[in-house]
N, C-alpha and C. Protein backbone atom coordinates (compact mmCIF):
# COMPACT_ATOMS: atom_id res chain seq x y z
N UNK A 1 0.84 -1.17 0.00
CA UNK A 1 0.00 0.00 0.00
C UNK A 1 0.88 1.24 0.00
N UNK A 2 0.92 2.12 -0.87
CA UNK A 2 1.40 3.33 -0.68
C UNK A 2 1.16 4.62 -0.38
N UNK A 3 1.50 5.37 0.56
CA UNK A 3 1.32 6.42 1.38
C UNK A 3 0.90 7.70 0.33
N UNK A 4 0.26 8.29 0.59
CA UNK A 4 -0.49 9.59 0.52
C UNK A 4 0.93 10.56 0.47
N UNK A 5 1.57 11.09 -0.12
CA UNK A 5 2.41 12.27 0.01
C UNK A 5 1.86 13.37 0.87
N UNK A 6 2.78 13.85 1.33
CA UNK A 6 2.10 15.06 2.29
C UNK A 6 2.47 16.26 1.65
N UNK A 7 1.59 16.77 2.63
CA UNK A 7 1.38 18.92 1.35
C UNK A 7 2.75 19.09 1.14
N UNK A 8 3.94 19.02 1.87
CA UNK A 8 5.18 19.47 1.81
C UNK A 8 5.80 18.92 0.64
N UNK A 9 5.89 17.19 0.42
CA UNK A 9 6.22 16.62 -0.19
C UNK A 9 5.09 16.93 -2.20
N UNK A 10 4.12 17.55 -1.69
CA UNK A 10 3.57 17.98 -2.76
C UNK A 10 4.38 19.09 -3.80
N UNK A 11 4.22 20.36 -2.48
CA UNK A 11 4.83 21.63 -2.73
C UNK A 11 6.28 21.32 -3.82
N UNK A 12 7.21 20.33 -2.88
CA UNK A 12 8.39 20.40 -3.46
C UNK A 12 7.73 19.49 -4.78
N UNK A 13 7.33 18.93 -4.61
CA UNK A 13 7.28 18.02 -6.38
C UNK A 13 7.12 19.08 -7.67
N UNK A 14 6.38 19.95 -7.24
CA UNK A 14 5.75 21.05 -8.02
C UNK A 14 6.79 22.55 -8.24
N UNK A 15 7.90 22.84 -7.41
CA UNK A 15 8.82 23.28 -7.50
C UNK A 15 9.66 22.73 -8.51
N UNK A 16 10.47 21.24 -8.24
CA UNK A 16 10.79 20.53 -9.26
C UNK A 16 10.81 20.73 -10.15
N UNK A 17 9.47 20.39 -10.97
CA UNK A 17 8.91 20.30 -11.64
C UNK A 17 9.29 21.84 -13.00
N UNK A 18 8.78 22.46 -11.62
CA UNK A 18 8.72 24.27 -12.83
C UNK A 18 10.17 24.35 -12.90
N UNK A 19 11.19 23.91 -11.71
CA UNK A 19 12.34 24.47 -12.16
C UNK A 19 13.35 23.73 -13.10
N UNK A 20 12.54 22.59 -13.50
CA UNK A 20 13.12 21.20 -14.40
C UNK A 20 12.83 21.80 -15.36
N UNK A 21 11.54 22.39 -16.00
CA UNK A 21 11.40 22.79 -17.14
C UNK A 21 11.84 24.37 -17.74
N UNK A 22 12.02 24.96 -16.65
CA UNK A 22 13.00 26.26 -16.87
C UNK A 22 15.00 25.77 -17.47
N UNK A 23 14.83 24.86 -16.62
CA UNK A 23 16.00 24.58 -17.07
C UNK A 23 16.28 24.00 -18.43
N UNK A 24 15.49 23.12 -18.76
CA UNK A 24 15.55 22.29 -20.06
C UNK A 24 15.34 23.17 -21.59
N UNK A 25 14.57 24.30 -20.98
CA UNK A 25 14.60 25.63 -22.45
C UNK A 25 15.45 26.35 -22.20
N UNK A 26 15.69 26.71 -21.10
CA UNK A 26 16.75 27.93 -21.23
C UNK A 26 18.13 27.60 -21.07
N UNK A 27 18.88 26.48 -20.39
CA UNK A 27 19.98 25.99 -19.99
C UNK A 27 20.65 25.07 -21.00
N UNK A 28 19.63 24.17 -21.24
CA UNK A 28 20.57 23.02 -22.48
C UNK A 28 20.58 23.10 -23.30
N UNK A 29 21.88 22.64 -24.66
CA UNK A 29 21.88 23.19 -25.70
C UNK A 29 21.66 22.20 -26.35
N UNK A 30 21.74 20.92 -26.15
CA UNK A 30 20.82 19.74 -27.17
C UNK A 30 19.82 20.21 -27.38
N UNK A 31 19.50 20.23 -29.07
CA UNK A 31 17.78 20.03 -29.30
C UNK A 31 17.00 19.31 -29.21
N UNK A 32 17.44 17.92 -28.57
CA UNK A 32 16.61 17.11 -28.63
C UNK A 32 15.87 17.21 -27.49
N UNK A 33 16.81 17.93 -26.06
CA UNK A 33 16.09 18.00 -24.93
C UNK A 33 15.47 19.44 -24.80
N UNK A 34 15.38 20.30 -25.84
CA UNK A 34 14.65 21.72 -26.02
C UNK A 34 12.96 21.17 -25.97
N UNK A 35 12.68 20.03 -26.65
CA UNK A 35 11.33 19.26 -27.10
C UNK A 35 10.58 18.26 -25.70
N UNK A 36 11.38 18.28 -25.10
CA UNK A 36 10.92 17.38 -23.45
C UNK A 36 9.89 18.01 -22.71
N UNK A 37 8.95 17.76 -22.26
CA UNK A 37 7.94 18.17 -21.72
C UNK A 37 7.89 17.69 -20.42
N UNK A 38 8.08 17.69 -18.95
CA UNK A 38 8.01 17.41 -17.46
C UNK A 38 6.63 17.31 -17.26
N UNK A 39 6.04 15.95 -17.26
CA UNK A 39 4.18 16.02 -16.82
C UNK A 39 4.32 15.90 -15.46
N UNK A 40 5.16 15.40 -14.76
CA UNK A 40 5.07 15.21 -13.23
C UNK A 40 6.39 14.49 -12.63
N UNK A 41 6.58 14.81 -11.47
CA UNK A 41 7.86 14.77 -10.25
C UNK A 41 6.87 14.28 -8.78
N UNK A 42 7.68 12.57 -8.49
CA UNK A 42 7.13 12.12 -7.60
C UNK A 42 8.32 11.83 -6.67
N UNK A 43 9.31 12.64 -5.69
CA UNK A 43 9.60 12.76 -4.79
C UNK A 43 9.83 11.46 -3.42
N UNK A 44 10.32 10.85 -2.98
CA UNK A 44 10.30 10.54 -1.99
C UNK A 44 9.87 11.36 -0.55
N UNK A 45 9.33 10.71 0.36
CA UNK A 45 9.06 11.80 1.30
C UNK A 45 10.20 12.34 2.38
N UNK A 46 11.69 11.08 2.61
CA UNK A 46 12.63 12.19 2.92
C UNK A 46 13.59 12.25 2.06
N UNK A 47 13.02 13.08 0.32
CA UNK A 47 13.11 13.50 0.02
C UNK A 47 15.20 13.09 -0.98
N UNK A 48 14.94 11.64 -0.64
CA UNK A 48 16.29 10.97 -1.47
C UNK A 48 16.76 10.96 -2.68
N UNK A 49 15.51 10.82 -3.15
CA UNK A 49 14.98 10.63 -4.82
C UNK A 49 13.88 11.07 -5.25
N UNK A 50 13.82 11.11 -6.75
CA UNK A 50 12.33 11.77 -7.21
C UNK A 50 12.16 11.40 -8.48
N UNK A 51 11.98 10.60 -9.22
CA UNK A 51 11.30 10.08 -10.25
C UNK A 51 10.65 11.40 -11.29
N UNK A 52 11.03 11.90 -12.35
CA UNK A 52 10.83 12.90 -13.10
C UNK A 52 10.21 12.19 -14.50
N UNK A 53 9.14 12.40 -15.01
CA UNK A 53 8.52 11.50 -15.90
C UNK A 53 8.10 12.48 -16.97
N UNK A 54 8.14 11.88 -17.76
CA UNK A 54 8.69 13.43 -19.16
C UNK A 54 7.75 12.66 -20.71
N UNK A 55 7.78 13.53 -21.63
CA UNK A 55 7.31 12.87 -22.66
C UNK A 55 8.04 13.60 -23.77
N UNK A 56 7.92 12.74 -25.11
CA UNK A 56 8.49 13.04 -25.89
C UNK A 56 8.37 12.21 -27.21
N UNK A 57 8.41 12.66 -28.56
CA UNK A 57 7.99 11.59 -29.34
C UNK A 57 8.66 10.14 -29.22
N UNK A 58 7.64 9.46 -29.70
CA UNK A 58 8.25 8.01 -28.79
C UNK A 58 9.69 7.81 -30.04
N UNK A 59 10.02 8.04 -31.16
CA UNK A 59 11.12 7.99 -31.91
C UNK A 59 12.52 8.62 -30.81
N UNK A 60 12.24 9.85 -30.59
CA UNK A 60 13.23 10.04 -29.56
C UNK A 60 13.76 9.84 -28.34
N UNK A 61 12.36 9.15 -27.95
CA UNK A 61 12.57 8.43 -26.44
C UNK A 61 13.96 7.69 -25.54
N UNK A 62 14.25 6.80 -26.24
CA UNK A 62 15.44 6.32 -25.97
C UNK A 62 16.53 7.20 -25.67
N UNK A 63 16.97 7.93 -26.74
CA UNK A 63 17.97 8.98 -26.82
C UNK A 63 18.07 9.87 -25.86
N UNK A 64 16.87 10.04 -25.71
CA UNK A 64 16.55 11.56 -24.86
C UNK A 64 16.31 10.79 -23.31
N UNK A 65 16.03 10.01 -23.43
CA UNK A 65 16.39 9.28 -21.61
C UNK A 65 18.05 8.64 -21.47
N UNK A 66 18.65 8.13 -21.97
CA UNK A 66 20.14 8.45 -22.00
C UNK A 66 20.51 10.13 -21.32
N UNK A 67 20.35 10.85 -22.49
CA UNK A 67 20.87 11.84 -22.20
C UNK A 67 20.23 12.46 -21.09
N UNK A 68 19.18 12.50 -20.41
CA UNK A 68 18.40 12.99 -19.40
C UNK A 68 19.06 12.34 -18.11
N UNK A 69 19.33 11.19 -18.11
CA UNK A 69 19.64 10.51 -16.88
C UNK A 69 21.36 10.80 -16.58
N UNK A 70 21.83 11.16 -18.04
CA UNK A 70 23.45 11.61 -17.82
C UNK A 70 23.56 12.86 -17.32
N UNK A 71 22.40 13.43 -17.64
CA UNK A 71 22.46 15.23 -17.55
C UNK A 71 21.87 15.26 -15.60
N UNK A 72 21.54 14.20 -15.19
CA UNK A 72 20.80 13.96 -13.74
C UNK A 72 21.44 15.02 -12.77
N UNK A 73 23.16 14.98 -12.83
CA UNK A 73 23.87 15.58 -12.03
C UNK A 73 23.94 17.03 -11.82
N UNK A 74 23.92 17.44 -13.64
CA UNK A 74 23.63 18.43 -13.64
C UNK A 74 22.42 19.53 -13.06
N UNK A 75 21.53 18.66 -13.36
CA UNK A 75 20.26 18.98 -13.10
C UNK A 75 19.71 19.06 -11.75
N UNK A 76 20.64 18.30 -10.58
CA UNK A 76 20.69 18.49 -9.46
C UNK A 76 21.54 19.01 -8.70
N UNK A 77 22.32 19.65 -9.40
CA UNK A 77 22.87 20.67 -9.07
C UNK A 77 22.66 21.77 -8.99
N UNK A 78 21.65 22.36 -10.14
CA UNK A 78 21.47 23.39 -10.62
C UNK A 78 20.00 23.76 -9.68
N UNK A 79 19.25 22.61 -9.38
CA UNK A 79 18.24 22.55 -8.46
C UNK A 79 18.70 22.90 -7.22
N UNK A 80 19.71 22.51 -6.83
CA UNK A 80 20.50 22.55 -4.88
C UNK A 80 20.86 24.59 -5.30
N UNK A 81 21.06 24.96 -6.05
CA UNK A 81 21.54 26.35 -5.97
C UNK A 81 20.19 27.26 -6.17
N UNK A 82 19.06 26.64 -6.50
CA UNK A 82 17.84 27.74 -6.94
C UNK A 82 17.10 27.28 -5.71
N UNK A 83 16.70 25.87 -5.31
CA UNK A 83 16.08 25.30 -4.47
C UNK A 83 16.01 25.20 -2.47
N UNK A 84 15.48 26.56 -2.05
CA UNK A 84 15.98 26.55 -0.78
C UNK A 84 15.70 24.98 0.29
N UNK A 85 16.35 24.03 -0.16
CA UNK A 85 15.94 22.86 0.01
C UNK A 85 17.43 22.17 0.80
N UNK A 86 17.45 21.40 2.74
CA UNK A 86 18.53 20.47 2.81
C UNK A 86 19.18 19.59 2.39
N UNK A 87 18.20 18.86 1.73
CA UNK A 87 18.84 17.76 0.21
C UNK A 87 17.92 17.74 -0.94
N UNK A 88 18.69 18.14 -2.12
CA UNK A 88 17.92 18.27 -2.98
C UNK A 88 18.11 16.51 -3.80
N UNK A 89 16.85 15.78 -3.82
CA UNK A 89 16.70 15.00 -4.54
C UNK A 89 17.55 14.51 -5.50
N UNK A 90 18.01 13.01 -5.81
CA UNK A 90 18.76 12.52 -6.80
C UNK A 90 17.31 11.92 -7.65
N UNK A 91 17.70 12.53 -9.09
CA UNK A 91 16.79 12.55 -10.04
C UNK A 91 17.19 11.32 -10.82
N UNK A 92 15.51 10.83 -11.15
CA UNK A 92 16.01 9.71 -12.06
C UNK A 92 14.67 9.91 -13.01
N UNK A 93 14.66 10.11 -14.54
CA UNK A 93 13.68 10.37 -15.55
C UNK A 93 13.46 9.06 -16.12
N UNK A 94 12.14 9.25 -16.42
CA UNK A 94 11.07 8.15 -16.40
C UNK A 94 10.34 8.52 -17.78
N UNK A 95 10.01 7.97 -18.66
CA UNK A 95 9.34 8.31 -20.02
C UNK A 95 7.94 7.69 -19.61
N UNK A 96 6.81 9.00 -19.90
CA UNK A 96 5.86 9.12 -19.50
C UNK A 96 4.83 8.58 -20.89
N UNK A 97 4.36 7.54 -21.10
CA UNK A 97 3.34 6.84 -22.25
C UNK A 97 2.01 7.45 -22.49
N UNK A 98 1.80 7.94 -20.93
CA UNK A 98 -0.02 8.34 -20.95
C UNK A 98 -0.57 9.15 -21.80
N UNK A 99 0.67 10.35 -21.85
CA UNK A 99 -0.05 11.32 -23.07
C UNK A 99 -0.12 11.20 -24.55
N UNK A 100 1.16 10.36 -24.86
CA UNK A 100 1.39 9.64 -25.96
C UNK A 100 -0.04 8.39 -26.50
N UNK A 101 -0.43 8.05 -25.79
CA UNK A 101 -1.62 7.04 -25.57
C UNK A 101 -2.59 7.55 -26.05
N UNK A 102 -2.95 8.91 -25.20
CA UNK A 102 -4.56 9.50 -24.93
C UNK A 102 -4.57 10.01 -26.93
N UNK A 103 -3.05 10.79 -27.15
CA UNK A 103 -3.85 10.97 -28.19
C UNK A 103 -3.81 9.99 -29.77
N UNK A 104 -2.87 8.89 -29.43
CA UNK A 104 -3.43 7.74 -30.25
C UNK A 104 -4.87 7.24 -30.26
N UNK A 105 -5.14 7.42 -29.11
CA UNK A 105 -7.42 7.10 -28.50
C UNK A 105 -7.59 7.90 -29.14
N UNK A 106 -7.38 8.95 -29.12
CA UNK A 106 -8.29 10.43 -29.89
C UNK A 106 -8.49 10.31 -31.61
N UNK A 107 -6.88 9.74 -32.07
CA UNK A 107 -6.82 10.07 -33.53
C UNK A 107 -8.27 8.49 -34.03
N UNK A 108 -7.59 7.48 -33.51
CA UNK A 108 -8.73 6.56 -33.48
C UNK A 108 -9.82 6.83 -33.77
N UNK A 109 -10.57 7.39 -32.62
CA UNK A 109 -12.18 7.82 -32.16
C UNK A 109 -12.52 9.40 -33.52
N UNK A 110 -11.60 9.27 -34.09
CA UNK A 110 -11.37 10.57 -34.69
C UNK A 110 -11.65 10.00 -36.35
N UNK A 111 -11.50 8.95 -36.45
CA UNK A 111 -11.29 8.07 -37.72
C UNK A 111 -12.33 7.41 -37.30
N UNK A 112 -13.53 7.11 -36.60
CA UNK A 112 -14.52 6.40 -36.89
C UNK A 112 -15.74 7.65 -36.87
């Protein structure tokens, strides 16, 4: 059974989150990770790790989780200096299917 996150553990997911995607347009110079989209950051509650789940065309997927999980350090680094936070999370990105999904259903339902 897994625990309910608490408001705190919310707050920071959602920090994360905005400051993951500030970083990924304005900071990196791959184009492949200019195109990454952050749908959600699920955190541990003391706060060890955090699971960052992203989307992207599924052709680039692979590539762009390589390079996302190499860029991890960076990215938590750059979080520990913006983030008034005692440990800032070791990040690990996760390729997110759901949105990729919903609108394969759509084009479908779209064609009948």
């Amino acid at each position: 059974m897994q625990e309910q996150p608490s408001y705190r553990v919310e707050r920071i997911n959602e920090l994360i989150r905005r400051e993951l995607v500030l970083l990924l347009k304005k900071e990196t110079k791959d184009p492949r990770l200019q195109v990454v989209n952050i749908t959600d950051v699920l955190a541990t509650r003391d706060l060890s790790s955090a699971k960052v789940f992203y989307t992207v065309t599924e052709s680039e997927q692979a590539a762009v989780e390589i390079l996302l999980n190499k860029a991890g350090g960076f990215f938590r680094s750059r979080l520990s200096e913006t983030l008034d936070l005692r440990h800032t999370p070791a990040l690990r990105f996760i390729f997110d299917p759901a949105p990729n999904a919903g609108a394969r259903i759509e084009d479908l339902l779209s064609k009948l």
